[in-house]
Protein backbone atom coordinates (compact mmCIF):
# COMPACT_ATOMS: atom_id res chain seq x y z
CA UNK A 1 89.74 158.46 110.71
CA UNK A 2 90.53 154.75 110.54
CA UNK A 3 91.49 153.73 113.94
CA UNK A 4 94.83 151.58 113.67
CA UNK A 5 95.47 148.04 114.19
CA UNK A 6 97.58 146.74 116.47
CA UNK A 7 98.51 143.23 114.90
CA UNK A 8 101.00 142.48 111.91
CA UNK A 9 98.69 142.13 108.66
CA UNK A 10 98.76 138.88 106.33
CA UNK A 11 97.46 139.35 103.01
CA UNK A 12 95.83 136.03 101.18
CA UNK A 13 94.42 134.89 98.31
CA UNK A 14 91.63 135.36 96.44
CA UNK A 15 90.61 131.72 96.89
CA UNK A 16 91.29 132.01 100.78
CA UNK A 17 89.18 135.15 100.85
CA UNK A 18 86.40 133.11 99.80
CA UNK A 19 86.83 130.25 101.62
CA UNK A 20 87.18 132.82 105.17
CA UNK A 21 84.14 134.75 103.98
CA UNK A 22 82.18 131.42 103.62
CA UNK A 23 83.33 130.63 107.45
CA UNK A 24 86.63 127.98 106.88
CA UNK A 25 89.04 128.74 109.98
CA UNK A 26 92.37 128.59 108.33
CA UNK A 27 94.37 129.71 105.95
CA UNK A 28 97.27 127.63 104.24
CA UNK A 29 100.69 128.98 104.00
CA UNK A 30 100.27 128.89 99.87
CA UNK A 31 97.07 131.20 100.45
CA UNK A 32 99.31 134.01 101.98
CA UNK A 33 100.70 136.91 99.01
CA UNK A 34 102.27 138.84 101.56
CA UNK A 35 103.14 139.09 105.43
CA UNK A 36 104.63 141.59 107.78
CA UNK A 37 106.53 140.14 110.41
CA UNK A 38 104.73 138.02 113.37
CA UNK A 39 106.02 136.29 116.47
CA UNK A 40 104.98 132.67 115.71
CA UNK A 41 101.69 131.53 118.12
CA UNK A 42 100.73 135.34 118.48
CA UNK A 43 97.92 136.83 116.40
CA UNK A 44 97.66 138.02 113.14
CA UNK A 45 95.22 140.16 111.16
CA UNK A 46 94.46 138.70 107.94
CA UNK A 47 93.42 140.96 104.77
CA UNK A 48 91.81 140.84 101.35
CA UNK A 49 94.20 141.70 98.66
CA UNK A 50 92.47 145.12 98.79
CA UNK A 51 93.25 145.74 102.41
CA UNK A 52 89.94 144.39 103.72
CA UNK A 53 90.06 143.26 107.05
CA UNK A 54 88.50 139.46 107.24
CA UNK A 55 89.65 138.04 110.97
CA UNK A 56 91.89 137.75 113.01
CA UNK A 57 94.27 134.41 114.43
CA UNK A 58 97.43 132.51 115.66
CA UNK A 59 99.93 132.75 113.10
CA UNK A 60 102.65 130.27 112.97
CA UNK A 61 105.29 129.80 110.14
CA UNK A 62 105.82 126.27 111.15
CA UNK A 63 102.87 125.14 110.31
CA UNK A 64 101.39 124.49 106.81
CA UNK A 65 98.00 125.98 108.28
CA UNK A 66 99.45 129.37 108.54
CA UNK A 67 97.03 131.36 110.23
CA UNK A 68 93.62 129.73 112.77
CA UNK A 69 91.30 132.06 112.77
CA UNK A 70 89.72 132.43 116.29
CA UNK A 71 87.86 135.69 115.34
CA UNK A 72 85.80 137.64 112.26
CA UNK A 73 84.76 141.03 114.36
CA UNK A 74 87.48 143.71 114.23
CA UNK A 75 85.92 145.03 117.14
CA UNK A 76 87.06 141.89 119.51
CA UNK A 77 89.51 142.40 121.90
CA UNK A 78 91.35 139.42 122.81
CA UNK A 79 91.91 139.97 126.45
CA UNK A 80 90.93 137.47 129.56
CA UNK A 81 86.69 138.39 129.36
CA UNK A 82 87.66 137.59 126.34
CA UNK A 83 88.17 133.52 125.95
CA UNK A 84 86.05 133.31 129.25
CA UNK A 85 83.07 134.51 127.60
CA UNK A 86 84.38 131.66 124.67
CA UNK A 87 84.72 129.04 127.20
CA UNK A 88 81.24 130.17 129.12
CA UNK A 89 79.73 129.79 125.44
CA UNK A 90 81.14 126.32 124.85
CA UNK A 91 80.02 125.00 128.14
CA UNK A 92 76.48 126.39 128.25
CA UNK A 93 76.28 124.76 124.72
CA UNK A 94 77.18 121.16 126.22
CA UNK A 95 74.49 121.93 129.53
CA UNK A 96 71.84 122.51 126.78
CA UNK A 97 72.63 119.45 124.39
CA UNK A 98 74.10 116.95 127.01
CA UNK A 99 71.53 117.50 130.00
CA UNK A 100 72.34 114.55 132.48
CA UNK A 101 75.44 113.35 130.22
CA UNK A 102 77.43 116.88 130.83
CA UNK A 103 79.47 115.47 133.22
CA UNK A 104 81.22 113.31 130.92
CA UNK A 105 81.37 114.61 127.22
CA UNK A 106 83.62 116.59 125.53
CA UNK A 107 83.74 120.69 126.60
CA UNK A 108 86.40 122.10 124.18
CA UNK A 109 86.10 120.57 119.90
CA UNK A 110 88.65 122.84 118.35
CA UNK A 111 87.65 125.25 115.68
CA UNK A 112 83.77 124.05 116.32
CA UNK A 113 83.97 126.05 119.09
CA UNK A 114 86.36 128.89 118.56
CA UNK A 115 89.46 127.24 120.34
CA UNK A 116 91.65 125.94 116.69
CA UNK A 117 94.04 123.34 118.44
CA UNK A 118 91.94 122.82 121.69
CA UNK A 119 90.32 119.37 122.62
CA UNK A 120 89.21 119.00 126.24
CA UNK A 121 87.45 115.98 127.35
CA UNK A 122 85.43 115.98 130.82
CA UNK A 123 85.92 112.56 132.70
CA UNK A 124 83.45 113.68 136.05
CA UNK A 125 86.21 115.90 138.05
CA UNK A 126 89.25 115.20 135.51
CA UNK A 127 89.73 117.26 132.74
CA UNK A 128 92.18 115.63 129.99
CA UNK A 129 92.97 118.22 127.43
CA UNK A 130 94.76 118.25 124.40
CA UNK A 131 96.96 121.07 122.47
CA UNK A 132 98.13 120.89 118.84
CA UNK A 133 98.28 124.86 117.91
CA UNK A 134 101.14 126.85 119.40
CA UNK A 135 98.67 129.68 120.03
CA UNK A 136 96.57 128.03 122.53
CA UNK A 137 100.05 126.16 124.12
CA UNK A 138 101.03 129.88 124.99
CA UNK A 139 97.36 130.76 126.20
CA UNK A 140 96.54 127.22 128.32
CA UNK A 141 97.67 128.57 131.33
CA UNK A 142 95.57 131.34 131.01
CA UNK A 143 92.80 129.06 129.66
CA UNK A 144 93.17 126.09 132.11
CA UNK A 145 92.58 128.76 135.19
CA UNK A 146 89.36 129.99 133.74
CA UNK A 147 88.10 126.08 133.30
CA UNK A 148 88.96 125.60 137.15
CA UNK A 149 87.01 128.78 137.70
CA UNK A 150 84.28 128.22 135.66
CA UNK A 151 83.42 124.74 137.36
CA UNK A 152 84.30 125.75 141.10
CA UNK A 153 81.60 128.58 140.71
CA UNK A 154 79.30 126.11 138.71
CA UNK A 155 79.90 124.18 142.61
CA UNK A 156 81.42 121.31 139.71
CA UNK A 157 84.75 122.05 141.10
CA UNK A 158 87.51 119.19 139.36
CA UNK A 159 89.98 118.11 140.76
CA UNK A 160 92.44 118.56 138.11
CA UNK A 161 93.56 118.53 134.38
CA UNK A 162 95.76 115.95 132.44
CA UNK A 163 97.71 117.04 129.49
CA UNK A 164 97.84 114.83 126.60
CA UNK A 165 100.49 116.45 124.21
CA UNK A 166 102.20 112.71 122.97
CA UNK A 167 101.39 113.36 119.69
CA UNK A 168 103.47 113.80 116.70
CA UNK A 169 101.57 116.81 115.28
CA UNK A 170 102.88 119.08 117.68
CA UNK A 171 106.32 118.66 116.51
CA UNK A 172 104.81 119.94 113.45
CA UNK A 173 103.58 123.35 114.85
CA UNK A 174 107.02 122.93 116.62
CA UNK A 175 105.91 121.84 119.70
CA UNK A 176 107.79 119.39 122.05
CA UNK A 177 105.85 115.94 122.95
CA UNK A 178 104.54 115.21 126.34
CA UNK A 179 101.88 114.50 128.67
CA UNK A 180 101.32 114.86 132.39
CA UNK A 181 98.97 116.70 134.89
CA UNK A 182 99.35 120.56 134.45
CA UNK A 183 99.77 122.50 137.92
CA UNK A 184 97.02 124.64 138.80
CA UNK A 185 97.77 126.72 141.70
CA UNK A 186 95.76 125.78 144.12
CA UNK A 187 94.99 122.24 143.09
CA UNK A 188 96.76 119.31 144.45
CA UNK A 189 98.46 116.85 141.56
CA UNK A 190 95.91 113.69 141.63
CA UNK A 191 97.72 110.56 142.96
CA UNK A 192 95.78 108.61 140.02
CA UNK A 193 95.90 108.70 136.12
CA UNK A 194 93.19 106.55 136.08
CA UNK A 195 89.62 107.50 137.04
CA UNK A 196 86.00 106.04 136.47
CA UNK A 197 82.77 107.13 134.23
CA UNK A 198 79.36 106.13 133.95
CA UNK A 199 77.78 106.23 130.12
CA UNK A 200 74.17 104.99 129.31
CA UNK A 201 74.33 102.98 132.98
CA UNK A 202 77.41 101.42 132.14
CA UNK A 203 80.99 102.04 134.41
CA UNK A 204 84.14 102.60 132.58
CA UNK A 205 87.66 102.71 134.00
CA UNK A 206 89.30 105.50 131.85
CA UNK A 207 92.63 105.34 131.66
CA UNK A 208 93.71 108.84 130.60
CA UNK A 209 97.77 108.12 130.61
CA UNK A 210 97.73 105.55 128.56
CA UNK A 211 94.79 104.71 126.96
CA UNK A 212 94.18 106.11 123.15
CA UNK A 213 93.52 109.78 122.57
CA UNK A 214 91.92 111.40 125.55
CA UNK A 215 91.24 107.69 127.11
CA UNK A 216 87.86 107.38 125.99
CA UNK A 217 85.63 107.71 122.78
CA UNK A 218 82.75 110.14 123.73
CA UNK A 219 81.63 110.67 120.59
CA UNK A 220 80.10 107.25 119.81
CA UNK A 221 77.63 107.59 123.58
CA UNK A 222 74.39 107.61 121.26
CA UNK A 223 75.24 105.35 118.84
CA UNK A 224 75.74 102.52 121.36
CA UNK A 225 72.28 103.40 122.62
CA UNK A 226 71.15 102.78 119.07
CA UNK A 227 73.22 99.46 118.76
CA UNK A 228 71.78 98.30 122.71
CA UNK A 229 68.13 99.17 121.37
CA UNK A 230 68.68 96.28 118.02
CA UNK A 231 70.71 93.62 120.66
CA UNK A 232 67.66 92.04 122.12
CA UNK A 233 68.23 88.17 121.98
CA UNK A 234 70.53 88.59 119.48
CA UNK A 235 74.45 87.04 119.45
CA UNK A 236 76.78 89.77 118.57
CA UNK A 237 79.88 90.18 117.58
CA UNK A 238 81.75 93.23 118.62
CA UNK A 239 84.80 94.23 116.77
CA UNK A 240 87.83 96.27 117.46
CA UNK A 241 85.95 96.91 120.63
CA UNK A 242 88.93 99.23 122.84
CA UNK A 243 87.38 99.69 125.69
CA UNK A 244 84.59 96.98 124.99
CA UNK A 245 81.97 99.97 125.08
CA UNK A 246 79.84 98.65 122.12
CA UNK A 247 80.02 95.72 123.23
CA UNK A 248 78.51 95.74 127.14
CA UNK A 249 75.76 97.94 125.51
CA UNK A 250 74.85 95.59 123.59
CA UNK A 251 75.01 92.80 126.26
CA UNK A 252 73.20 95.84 128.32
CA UNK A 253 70.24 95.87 125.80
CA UNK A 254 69.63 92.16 126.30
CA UNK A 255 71.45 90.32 123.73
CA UNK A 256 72.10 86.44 123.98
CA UNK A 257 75.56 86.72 124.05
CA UNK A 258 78.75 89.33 122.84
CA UNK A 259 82.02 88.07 121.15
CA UNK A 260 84.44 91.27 121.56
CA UNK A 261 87.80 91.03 119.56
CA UNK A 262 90.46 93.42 119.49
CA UNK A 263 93.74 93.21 118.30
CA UNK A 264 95.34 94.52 121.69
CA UNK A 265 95.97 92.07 124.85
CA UNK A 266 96.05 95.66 127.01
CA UNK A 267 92.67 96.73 125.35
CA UNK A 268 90.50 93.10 125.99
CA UNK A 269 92.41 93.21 130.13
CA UNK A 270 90.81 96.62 130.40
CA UNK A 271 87.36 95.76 128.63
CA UNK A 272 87.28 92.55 130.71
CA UNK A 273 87.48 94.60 133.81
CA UNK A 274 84.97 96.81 132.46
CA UNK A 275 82.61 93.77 131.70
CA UNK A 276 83.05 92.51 135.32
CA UNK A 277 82.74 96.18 137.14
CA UNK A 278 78.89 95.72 135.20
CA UNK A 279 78.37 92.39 136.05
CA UNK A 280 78.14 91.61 132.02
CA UNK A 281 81.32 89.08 132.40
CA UNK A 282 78.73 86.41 131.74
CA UNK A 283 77.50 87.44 128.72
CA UNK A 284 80.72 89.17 127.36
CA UNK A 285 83.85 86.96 125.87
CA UNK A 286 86.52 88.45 124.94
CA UNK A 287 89.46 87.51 122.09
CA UNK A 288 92.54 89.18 121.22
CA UNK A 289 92.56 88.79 117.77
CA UNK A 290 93.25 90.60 114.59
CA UNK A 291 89.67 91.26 113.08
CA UNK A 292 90.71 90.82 109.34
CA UNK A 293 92.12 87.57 110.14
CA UNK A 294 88.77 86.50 112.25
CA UNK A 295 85.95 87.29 110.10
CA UNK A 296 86.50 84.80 107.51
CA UNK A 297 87.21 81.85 109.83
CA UNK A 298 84.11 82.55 112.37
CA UNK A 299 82.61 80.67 109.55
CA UNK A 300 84.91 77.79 109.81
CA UNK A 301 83.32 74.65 111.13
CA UNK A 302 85.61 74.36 114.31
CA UNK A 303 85.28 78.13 115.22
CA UNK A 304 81.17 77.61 114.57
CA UNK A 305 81.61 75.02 117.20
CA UNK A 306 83.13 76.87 119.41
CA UNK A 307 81.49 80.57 119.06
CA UNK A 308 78.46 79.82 116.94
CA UNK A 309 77.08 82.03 114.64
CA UNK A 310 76.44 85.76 114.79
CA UNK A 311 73.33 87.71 113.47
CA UNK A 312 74.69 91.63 114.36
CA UNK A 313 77.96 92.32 113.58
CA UNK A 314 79.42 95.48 115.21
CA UNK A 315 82.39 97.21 112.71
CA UNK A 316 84.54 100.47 114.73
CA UNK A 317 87.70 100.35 113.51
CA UNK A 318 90.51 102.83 113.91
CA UNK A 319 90.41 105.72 110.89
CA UNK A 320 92.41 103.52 108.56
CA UNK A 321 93.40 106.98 106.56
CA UNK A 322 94.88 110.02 108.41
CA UNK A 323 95.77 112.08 104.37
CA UNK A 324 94.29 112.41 101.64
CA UNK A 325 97.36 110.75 100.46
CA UNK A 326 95.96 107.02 101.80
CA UNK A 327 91.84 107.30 100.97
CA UNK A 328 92.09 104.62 97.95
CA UNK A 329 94.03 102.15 100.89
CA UNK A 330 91.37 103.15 103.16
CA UNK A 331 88.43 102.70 101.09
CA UNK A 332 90.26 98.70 100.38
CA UNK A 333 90.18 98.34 104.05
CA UNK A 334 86.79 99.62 104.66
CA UNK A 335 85.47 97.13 102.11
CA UNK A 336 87.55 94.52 102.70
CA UNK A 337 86.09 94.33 106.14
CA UNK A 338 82.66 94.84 105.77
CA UNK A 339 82.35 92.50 102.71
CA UNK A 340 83.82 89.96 105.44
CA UNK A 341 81.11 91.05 108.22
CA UNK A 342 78.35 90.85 105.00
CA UNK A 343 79.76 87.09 104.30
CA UNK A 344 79.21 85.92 107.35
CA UNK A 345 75.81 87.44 109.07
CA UNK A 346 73.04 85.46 107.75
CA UNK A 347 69.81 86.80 105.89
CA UNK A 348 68.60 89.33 107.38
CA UNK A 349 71.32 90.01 110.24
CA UNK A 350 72.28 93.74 111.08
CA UNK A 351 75.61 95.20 110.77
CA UNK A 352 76.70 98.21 112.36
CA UNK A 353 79.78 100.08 110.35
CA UNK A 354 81.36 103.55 110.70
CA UNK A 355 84.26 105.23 109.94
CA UNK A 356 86.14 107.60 111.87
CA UNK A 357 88.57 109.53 109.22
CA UNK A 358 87.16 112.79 107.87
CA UNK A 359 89.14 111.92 105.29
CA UNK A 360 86.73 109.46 104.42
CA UNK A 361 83.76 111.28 103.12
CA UNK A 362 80.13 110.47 103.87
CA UNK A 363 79.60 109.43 99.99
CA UNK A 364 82.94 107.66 99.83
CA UNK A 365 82.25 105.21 102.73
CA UNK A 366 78.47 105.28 101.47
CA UNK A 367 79.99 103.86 98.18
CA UNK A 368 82.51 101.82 99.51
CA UNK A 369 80.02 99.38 101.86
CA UNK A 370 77.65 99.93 98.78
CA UNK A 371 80.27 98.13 96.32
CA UNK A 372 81.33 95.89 99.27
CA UNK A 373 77.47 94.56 99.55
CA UNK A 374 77.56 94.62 96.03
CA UNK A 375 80.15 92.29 95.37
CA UNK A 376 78.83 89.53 97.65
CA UNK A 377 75.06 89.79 96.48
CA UNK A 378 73.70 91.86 99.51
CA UNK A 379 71.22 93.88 99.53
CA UNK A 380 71.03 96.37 102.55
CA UNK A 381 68.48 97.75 104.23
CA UNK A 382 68.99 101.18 106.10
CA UNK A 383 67.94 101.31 109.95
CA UNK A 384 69.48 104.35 110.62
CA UNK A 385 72.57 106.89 109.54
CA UNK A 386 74.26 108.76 112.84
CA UNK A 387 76.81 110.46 113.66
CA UNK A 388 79.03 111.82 116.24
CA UNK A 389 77.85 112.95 119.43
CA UNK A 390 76.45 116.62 119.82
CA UNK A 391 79.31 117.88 121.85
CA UNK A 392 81.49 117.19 119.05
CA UNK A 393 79.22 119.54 116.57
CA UNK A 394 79.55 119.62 113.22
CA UNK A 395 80.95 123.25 111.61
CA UNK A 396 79.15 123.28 108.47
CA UNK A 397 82.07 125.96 107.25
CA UNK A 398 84.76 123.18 108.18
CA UNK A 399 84.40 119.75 106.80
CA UNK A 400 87.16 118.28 109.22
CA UNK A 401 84.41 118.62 112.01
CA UNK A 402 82.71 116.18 110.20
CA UNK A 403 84.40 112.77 111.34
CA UNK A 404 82.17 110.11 112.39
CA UNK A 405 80.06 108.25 109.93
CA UNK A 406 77.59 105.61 111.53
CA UNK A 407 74.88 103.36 109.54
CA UNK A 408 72.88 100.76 110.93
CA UNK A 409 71.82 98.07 107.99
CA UNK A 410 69.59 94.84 107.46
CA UNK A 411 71.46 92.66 105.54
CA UNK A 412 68.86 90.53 103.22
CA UNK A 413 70.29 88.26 100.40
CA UNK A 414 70.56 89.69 96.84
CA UNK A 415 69.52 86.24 95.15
């Protein structure tokens, strides 16, 4: 006899059955046909339309993602051993494709790794974790222990973890905003928010209150090796540069000299700090400036004077579409900048582009720099395409693990 279940069923769609069987972690609340009652952030099995059983996950009516699956084996049971053995998984994963970098990369990507809602970042002994599913926000406790376990008895003890729930997306799974260090028993409260990291032999100060996201961008750590490798002698120009990370690895690799330009007084302080903590201030300027604005004018006689010219340009903007609902504005952006970056590098320069927004497809940024070369007679030559880091993998099943998009081009003339 067929041993009973003890969660509330949700029936879906045909068209959700498929996309579950095929390994997609949600469902949307216009995929569900029927529902028994559910305690929102509690779990859920959900069903074929024929009663079949196809996973089970967090169900939440606030939330236009209904059900996140964490689960497709009906013979799980989602106890404590439970999301330890998940979190043992995740970690062991990072050991193996980190090596020497594990102790600052990113431990827990969401629904790559089983968690839906779940970002943790390692900074050394902090842990800065974020939570935008109501699910895991009723399971961190729980969750946060076993991470404090896990590295005490890896002798990696940390010395705390920062929560950073400002973001507007929890209100959506409602969720209130805010952000401080969660107490572990046992654990002191750190008198800092700010702590430091070492990436590719360069020293950050991360700023995990305050600065954007978790306080640093892991995912870019290899392709700033890649960008360090091309700076040799060259004079780059490093824009939207945050933290200034792009650019001190390119100063790192040798280049003649780095122009870094962001748009944020707060951002070019903290990257001129970082420049000086590497003793790069020398090669390193630094402008606050809004990039869109800049390009053009670089070109200007007076600003030649004063900069001179650039042959690697150096393009990470913010993801200039969050919805589906702003992709054509994006993809004007997108061009609009990197025709700009094209205008000014001479023949045979190398610009470095990428885009951020999962939003923004692979072949819709590939066609977007390909019309923006286009329209100012450019022909490019591929170095290399990358992408994000390995410990923010890729879940061929889920296309929103697929973020980063990185080339590497030769710019020759077209005529």
């Amino acid at each position: 006899m067929k041993q009973a279940r003890e969660y509330p069923q949700v029936k879906v769609s045909k068209k959700a059955e498929h996309a579950i069987i095929k390994g997609h972690p949600w469902v949307y609340f216009n995929e569900i046909t029927e529902a028994q009652p559910f305690e929102n952030g509690e779990l859920v099995d959900v069903v074929s339309q024929k009663g079949s059983y196809l996973g089970t996950g967090f169900a939440n009516e606030n939330s236009k993602i209904r059900v996140r699956l964490i689960s497709r084996n009906a013979n799980d049971k989602f106890d404590e051993a439970f999301f330890e053995r998940r979190l043992r998984h995740a970690i062991d994963y990072r050991k193996t494709v980190m090596g020497d970098d594990f102790s600052n990369c990113r431990l827990i990507f969401g629904e790559a790794d089983s968690f839906p809602g779940l970002t943790v970042d390692r900074f050394g002994d902090i842990l800065v974790a974020q939570v935008l599913s109501l699910g895991i926000e009723k399971r961190k406790k729980m969750l946060f222990e076993l991470l404090a376990k896990i590295f005490a008895q890896d002798n990696q003890p940390i010395r705390g973890i920062y929560e950073r729930n400002d973001v507007a997306i929890r209100e959506l799974e409602g969720m209130e905003q805010y952000k401080g260090f969660f107490p572990l028993e046992g654990y002191p409260i750190p008198d800092s928010t700010e702590t430091t990291i070492t990436e590719n032999g360069i020293t950050y100060a991360v700023d995990f209150e305050n600065g954007q996201k978790t306080g640093f961008f892991l995912d870019q750590k290899y392709n700033r090796l890649a960008v360090a490798k091309l700076s040799r002698g060259k004079r780059v120009l490093d824009c939207f540069t945050h933290t200034g990370s792009f650019g001190l690895n390119a100063a790192k690799g040798g280049a003649e000299y780095v122009l870094s330009v962001d748009i944020s007084e707060s951002a070019v302080e903290m990257a001129q700090k970082n420049a000086k903590a590497n003793g790069l201030d020398g090669k390193v300027e630094y402008l606050a400036s809004n990039v869109f604005d800049l390009l053009p004018k670089l070109s200007e006689g007076e600003m030649i004077n004063r900069y001179g010219k650039f042959d690697f340009i150096i393009l990470d903007p913010p993801a200039f579409t969050k919805s589906r609902q702003t992709v054509e504005s994006a993809m004007r952006g997108y061009k609009e900048i990197n025709l700009r970056a094209m205008r000014l590098l001479p023949r045979g320069g190398y610009l470095a582009t990428c885009s951020c927004s999962h939003f923004m497809t692979y072949e819709l940024f590939t066609q977007t720099i390909g019309q923006a070369a286009k329209n100012v007679h450019k022909r490019l030559r591929q170095v290399e395409y990358r992408t994000q880091a390995p410990d923010h993998p890729i879940l061929w099943s889920a296309d929103e693990s697929y973020y980063l998009k990185f080339y590497i081009f030769q710019v020759c003339n077209d005529r």
